[in-house]
Every structure is written in structure tokens, then in C-alpha cells.
Protein backbone atom coordinates (compact mmCIF):
# COMPACT_ATOMS: atom_id res chain seq x y z
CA UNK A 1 204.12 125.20 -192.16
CA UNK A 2 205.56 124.02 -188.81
CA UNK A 3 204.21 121.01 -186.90
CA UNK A 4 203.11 123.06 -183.96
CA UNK A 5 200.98 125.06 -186.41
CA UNK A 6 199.31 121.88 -187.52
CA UNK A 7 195.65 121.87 -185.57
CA UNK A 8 195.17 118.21 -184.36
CA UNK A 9 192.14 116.18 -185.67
CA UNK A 10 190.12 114.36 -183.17
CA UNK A 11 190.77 111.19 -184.82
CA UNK A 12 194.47 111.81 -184.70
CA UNK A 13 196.05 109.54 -181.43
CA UNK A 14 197.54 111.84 -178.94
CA UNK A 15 201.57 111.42 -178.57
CA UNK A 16 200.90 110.68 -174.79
CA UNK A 17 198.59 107.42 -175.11
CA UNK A 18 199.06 104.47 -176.11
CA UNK A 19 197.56 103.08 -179.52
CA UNK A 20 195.13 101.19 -176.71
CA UNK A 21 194.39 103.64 -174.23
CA UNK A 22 193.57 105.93 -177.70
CA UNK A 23 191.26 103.08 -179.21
CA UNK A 24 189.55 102.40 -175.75
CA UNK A 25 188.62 106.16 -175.71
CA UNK A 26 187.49 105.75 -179.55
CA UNK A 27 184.99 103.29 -178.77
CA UNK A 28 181.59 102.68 -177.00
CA UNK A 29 181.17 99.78 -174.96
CA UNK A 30 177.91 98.63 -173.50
CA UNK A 31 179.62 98.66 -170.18
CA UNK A 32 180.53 102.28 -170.92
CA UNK A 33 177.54 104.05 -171.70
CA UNK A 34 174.67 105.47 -169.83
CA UNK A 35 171.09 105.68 -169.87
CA UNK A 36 170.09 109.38 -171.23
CA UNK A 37 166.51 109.74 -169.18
CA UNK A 38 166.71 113.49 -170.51
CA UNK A 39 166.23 112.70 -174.26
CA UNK A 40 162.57 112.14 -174.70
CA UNK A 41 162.08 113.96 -171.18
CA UNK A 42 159.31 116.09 -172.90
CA UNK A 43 156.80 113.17 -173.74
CA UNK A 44 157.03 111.88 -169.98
CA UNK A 45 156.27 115.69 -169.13
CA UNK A 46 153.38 115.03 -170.85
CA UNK A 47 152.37 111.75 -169.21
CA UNK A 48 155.00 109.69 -166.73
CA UNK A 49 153.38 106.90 -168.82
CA UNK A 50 155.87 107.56 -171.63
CA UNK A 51 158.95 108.25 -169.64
CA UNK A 52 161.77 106.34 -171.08
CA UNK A 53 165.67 106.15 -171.59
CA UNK A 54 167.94 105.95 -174.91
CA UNK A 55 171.78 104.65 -174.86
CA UNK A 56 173.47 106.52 -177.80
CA UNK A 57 175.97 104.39 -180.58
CA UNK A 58 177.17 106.29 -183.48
CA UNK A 59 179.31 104.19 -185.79
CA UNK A 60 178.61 101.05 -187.83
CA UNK A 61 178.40 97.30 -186.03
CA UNK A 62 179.14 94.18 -187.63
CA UNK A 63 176.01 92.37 -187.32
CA UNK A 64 176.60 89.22 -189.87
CA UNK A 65 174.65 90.40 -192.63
CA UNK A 66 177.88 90.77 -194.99
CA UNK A 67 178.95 87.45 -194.28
């Protein structure tokens, strides 16, 4: 099988970027992320009382506890 014919992973660093520029694009940052107001938007529908925001992280984070 040829290299061309190879599909790409997402996890595989593109031959144009830099191992940094690929890692910076790999990982969420507080200053990088947004509030999502649309992802409970259905209880402040209900009441404005309940409208709030969630900031998405999907990974593991070293928080001590193995130490």
C-alpha cells in the first residue's frame, strides 16, 4: 500500500507544522476556550433563573493526587 493511500489519523502531526504549532492545536488552554451559553440553553428557556455557561476539557489533568 502506497503512502498517499494511507488515510491520516487526527492525532498524526501534519508534515507542514511544527511539532509546536501541532501540540498548541492539540491542547486546550483556559485562555483558549469559550463559554458555551447554548449547552443547558433549554433549562434557562424554562426560567432565565437557570441560565448558565459550560467551558468544555476532554483529556486527563494532573491534579497532584498521584504524587
Amino acid at each position: 500500500m502506497a503512502d498517499a493511500d494511507i488515510e491520516r489519523k487526527s492525532w498524526d502531526q501534519p508534515a507542514d507544522a511544527s511539532f509546536a504549532q501541532w501540540l498548541d492545536g492539540c491542547v486546550a488552554r483556559l485562555e483558549t476556550r469559550r463559554y458555551d451559553w447554548d449547552a443547558l440553553k433549554f433549562q434557562a428557556d424554562y426560567d432565565p433563573k437557570y441560565r448558565r455557561a459550560q467551558m468544555r476539557y476532554v483529556g486527563a489533568t494532573d491534579n497532584g493526587a498521584n504524587e
